[in-house]
Protein backbone atom coordinates (compact mmCIF):
# COMPACT_ATOMS: atom_id res chain seq x y z
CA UNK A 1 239.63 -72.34 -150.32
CA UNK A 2 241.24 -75.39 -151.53
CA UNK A 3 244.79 -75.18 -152.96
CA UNK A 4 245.23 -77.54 -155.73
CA UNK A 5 248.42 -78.44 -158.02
CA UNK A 6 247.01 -79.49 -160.74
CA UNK A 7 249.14 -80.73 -164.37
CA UNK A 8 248.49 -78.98 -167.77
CA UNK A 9 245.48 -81.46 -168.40
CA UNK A 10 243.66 -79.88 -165.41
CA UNK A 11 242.38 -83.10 -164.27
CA UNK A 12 243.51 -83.44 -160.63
CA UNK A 13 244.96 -86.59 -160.18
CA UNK A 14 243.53 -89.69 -157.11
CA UNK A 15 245.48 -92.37 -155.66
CA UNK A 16 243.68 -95.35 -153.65
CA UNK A 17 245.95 -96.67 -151.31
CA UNK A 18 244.33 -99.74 -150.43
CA UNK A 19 241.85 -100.34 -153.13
CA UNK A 20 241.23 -103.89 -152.63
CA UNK A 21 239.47 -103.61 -149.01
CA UNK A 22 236.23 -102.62 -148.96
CA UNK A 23 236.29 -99.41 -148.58
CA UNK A 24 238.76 -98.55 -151.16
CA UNK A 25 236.75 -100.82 -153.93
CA UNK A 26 233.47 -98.95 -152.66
CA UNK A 27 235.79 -95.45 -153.59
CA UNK A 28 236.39 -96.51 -156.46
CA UNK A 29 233.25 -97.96 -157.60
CA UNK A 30 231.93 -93.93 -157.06
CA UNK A 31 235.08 -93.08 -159.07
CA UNK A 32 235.83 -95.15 -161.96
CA UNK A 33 233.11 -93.60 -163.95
CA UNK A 34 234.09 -89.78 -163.34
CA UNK A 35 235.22 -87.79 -166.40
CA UNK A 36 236.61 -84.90 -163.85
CA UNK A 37 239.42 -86.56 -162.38
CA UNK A 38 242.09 -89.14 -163.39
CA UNK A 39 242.57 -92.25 -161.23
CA UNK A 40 246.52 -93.44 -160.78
CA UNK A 41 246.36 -97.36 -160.82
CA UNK A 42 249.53 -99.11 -158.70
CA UNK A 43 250.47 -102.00 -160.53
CA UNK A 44 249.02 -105.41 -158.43
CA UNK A 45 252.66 -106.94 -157.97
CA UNK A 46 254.02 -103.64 -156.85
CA UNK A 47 251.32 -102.80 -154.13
CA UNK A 48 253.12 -103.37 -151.51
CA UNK A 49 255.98 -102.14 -152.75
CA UNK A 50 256.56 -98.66 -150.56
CA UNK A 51 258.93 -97.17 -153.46
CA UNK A 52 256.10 -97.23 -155.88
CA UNK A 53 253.49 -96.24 -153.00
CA UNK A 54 255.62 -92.71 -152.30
CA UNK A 55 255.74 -92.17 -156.03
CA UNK A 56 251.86 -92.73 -157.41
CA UNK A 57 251.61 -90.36 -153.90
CA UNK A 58 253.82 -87.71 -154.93
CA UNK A 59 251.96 -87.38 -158.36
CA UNK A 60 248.30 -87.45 -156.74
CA UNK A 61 246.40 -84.39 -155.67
CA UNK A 62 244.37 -86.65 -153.35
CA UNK A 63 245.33 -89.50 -151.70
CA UNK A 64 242.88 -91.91 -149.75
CA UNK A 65 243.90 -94.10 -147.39
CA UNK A 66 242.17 -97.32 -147.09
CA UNK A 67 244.18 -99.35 -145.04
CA UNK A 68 244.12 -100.65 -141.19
CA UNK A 69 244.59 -98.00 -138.25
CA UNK A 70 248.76 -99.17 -138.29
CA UNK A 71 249.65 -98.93 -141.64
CA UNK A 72 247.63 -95.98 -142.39
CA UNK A 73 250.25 -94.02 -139.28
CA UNK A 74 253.08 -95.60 -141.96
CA UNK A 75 251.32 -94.53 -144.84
CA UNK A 76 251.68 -90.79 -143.86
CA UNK A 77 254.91 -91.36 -142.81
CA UNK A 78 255.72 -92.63 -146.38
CA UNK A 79 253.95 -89.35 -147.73
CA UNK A 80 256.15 -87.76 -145.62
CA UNK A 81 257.72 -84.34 -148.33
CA UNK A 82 255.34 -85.41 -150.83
CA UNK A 83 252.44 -82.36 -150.12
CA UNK A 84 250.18 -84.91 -150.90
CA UNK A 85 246.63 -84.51 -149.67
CA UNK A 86 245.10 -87.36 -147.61
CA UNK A 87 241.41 -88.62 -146.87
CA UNK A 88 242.37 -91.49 -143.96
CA UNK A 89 239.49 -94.11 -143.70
CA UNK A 90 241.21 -95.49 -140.46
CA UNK A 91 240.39 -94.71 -136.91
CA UNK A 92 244.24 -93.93 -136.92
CA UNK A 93 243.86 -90.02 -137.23
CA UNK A 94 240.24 -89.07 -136.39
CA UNK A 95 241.58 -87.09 -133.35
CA UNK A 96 244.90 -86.22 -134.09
CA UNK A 97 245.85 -82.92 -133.93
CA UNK A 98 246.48 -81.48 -137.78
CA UNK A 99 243.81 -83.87 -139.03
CA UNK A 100 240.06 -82.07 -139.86
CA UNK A 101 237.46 -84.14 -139.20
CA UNK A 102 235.30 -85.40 -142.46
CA UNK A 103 232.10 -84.29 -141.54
CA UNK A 104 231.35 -81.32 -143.45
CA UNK A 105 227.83 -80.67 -141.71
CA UNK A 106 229.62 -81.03 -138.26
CA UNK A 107 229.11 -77.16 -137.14
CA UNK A 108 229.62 -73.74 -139.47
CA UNK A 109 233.14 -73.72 -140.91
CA UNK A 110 233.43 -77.47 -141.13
CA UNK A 111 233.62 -77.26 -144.62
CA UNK A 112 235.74 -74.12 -145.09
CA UNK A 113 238.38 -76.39 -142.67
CA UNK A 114 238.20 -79.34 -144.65
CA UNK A 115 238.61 -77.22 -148.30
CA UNK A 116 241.88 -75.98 -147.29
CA UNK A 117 243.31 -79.15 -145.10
CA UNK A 118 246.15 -81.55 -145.87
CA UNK A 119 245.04 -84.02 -143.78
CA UNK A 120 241.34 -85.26 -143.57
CA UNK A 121 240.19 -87.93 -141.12
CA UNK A 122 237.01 -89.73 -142.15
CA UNK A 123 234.50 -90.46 -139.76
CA UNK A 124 233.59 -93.97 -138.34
CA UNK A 125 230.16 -95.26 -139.36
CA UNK A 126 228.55 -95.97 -136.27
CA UNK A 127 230.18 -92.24 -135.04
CA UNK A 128 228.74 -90.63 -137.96
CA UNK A 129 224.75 -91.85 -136.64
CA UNK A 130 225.96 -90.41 -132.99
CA UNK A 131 227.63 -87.15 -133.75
CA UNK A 132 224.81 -86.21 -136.22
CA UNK A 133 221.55 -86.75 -133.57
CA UNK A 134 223.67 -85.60 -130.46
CA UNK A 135 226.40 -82.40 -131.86
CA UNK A 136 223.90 -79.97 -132.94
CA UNK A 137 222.13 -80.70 -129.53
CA UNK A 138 224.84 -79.91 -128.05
CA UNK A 139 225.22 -76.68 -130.11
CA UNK A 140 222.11 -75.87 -129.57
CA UNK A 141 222.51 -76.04 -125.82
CA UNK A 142 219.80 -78.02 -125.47
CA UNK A 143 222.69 -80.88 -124.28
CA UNK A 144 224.91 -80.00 -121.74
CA UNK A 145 228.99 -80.81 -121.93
CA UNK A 146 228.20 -83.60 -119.59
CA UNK A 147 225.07 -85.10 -119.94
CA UNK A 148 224.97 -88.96 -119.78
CA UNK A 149 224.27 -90.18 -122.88
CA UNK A 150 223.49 -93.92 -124.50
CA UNK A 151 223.55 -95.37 -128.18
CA UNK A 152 222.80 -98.25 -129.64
CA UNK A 153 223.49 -98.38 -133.56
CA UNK A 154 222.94 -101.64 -135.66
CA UNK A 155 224.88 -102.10 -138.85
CA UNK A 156 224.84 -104.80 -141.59
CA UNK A 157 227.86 -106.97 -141.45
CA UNK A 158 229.60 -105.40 -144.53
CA UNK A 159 230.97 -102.96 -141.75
CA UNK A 160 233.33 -105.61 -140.45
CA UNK A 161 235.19 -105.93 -143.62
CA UNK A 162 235.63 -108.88 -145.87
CA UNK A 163 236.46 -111.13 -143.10
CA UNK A 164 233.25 -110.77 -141.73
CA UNK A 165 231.51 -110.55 -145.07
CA UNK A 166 233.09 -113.71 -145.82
CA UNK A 167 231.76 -115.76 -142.55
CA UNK A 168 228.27 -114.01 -143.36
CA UNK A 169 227.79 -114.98 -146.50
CA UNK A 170 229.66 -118.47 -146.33
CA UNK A 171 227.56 -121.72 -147.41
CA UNK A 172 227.21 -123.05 -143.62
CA UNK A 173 227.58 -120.41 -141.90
CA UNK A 174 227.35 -120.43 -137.92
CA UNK A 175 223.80 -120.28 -136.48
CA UNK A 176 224.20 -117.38 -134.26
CA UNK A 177 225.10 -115.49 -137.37
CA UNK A 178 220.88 -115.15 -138.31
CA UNK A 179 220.83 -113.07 -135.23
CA UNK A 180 221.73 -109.80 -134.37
CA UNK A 181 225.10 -109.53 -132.19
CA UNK A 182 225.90 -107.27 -129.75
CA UNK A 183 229.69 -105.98 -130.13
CA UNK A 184 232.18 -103.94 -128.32
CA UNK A 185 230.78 -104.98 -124.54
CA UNK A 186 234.17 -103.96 -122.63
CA UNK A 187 232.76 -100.06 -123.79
CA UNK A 188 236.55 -99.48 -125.25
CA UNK A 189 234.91 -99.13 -129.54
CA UNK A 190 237.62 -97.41 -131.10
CA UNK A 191 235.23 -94.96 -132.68
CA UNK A 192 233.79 -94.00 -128.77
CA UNK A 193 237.26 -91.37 -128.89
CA UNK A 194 235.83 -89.30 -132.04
CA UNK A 195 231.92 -89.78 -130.92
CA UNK A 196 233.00 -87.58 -127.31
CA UNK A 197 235.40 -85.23 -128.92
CA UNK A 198 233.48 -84.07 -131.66
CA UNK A 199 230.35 -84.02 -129.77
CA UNK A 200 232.09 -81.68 -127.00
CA UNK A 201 231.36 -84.33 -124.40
CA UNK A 202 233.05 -84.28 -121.17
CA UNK A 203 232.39 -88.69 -121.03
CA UNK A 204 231.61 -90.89 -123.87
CA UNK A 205 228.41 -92.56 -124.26
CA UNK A 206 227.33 -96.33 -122.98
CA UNK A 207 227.36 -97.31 -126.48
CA UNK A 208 225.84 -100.48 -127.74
CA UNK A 209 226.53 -101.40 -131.50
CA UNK A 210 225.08 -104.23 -132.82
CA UNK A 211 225.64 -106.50 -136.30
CA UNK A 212 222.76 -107.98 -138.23
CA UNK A 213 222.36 -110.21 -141.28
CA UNK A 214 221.93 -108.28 -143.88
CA UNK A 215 224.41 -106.76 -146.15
CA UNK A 216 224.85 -102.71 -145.21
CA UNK A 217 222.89 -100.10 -144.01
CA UNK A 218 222.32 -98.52 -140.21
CA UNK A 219 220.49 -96.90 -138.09
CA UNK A 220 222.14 -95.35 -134.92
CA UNK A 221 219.41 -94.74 -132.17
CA UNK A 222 220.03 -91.82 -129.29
CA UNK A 223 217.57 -92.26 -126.79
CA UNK A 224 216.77 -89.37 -124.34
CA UNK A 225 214.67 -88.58 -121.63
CA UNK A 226 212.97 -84.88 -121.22
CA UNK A 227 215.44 -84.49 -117.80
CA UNK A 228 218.28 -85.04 -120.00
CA UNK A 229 217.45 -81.78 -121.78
CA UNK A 230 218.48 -78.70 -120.72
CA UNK A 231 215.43 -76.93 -119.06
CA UNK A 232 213.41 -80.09 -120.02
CA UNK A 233 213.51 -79.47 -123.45
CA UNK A 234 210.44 -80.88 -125.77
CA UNK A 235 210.70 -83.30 -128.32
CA UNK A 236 209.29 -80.31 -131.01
CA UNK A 237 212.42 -78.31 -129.72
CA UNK A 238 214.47 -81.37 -130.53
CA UNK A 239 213.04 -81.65 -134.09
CA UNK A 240 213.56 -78.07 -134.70
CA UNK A 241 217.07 -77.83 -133.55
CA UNK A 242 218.35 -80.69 -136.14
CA UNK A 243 215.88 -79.12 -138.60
CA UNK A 244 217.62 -75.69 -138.24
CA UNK A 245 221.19 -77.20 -138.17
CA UNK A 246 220.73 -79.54 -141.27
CA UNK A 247 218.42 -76.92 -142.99
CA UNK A 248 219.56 -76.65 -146.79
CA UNK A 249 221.90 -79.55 -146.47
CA UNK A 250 221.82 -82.12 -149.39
CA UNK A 251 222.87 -85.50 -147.94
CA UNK A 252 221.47 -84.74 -144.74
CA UNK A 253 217.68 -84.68 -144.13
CA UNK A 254 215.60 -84.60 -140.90
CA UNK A 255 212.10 -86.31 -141.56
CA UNK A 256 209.27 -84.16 -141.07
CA UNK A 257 207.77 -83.90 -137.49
CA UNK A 258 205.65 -87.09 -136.31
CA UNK A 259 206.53 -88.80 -139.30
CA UNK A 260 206.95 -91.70 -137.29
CA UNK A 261 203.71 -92.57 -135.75
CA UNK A 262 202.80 -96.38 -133.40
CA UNK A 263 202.43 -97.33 -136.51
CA UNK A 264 205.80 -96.66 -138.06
CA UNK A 265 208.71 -99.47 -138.30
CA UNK A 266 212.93 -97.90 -139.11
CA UNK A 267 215.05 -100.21 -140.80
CA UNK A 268 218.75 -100.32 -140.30
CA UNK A 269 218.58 -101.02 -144.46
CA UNK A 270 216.50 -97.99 -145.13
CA UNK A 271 219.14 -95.74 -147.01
CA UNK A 272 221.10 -98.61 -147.74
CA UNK A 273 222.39 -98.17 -151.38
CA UNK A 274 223.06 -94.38 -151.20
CA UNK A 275 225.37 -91.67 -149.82
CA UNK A 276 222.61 -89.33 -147.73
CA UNK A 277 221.82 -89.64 -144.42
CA UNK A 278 217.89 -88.98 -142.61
CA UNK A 279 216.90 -88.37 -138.85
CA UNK A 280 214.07 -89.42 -137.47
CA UNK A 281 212.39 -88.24 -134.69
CA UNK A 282 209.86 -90.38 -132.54
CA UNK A 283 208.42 -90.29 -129.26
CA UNK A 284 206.32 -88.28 -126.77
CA UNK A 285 207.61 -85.21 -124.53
CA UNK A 286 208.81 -87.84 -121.66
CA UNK A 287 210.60 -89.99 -123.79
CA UNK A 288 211.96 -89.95 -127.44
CA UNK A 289 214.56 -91.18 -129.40
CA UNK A 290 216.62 -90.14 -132.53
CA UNK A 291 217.65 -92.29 -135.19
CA UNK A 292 220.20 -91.74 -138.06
CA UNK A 293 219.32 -94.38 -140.99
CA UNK A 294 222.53 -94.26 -143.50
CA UNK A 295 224.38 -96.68 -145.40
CA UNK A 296 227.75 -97.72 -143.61
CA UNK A 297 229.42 -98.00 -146.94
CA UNK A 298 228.13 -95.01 -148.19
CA UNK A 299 227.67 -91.71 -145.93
CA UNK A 300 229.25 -94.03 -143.04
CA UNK A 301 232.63 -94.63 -145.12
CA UNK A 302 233.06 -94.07 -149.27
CA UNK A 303 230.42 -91.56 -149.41
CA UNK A 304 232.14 -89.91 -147.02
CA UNK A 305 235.45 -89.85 -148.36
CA UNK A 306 233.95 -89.11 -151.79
CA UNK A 307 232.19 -85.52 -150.12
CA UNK A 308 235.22 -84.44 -148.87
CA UNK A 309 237.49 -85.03 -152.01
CA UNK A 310 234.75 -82.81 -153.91
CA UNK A 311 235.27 -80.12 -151.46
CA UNK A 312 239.43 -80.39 -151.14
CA UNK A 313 239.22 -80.12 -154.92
CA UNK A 314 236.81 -77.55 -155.34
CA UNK A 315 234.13 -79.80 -156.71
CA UNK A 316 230.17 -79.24 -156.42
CA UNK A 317 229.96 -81.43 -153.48
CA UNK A 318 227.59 -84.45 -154.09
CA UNK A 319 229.25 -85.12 -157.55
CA UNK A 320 228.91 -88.53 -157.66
CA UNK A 321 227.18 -89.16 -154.90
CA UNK A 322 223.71 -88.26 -156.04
């Protein structure tokens, strides 16, 4: 159960350290407009001021932290007495020990860990598309510990922060920027630590992600091969096993069985807009893939946070988010 200190008005209290990056406008965007909670505003010329920081901390019941992987370490160190609660959008914590991972659908329990935690790591975008096709396969034990495993997840540009959105969306901006671009080649992405560990993986995945121009939205493709599978498992078995694990979930759907036909086209800006997440299924017995289309702004970062803030305060879950 969550523990919660809330004041006489019974409004818990949210602090937004870091609201000016993306991610912390996109939290507060989903906020601003809730009558359930009351948002604690740092005044601009004192934002960087760490005195003022600790305090708004000290008074919050929640406190995200939207900041880069460094200063999100400082952050908690700043915290540091305060029994504030923290939702860290930074790679800095995802596997830390004493941090729960934000991925409430991860595996039974998830949620019940993340209701009662201090500390809440949020999951990367592009990790959110792997661990949801490839953990409950793993589960399942229809992946083993140490299969060899690829990904290739495409993302809007959005992802890489307002520098990026800036060169995107700049009046003459660089050719190569209509194409898609292929990213992280030396296989060190910082989010290929959380995508093994939460998975259970005994090696990471070659992982391939990929930015496109458009604005957000992604779709992160496992592909697999019937061998891969654990006594050559079939692509129904496949379907059924993230049906089963995502069964009666509410931001994460699995598309009905051969929904995607020769026909059928994904787009990495299919969900793009909201905070769910859908698999997708496609292939023949031989050779399939599975695709998670989300928005990297929503169920990939703020949506995120969002869901796990309704469950450390007790909330119904998708308040806001639906």
């Amino acid at each position: 159960m969550p523990y919660l200190h809330w004041g006489d008005d019974m409004k818990p209290k949210v602090y937004i350290d870091g609201k000016d990056g993306t991610t912390g406008l996109q939290i507060y965007g989903r906020l601003a407009a809730r009558d359930d909670i009351g948002l604690l505003l740092i005044d601009e010329a004192k934002r960087k001021d760490p005195d003022e920081r600790k305090r708004l901390m000290a008074e919050a019941d929640i406190v995200f932290l939207c900041l880069p992987d460094a200063a999100a370490v400082e952050a908690v160190a700043l915290a540091e007495g305060s029994g504030a609660r923290m939702i860290d959008a930074s790679t800095a914590h995802r596997t830390a020990p004493g941090w729960v991972y934000g991925f409430p659908e991860l595996r039974p329990g998830q949620r019940e860990a993340i209701a009662g935690a201090r500390y809440v790591a949020n999951p990367g975008c592009h990790a959110t598309g792997f661990i949801s096709i490839v953990a409950p396969l793993v589960q399942a034990g229809l992946l083993s510990a140490d299969a060899d495993l690829c990904c290739f997840s495409l993302t809007g540009y959005s992802g890489g922060g307002k520098r990026m959105i800036a060169q995107y969306e700049a009046a003459e901006k660089a050719e190569s920027l209509y194409s898609p671009g292929l990213y992280g080649l030396t296989q060190a992405h910082k989010h290929l630590p959380e995508m093994q560990k939460l998975c259970g993986l005994k090696k990471p995945p070659v992982f391939t992600p990929i930015v496109d121009d458009y604005y957000k939205g992604m779709a992160a493709t496992v592909p697999l091969h019937r061998s891969q599978l654990t006594g050559e498992a079939t692509l129904h078995q496949v379907w059924q096993a993230l049906a089963d694990h995502y069964a009666g979930e509410k931001l994460v759907h699995v598309a009905p069985e051969g929904s995607a036909d020769a026909g059928s086209k994904l787009y990495g800006n299919a969900r793009a807009g909201d905070n769910g997440l859908t698999l997708v299924a496609a292939g023949n017995d031989e050779r399939f893939t599975i695709t998670a289309l989300f928005d990297n702004l929503g169920k990939g970062a703020s949506g995120a946070a969002v869901q796990n803030m309704n469950i450390m305060l007790g909330f119904e879950e998708t308040a806001g988010l639906l």
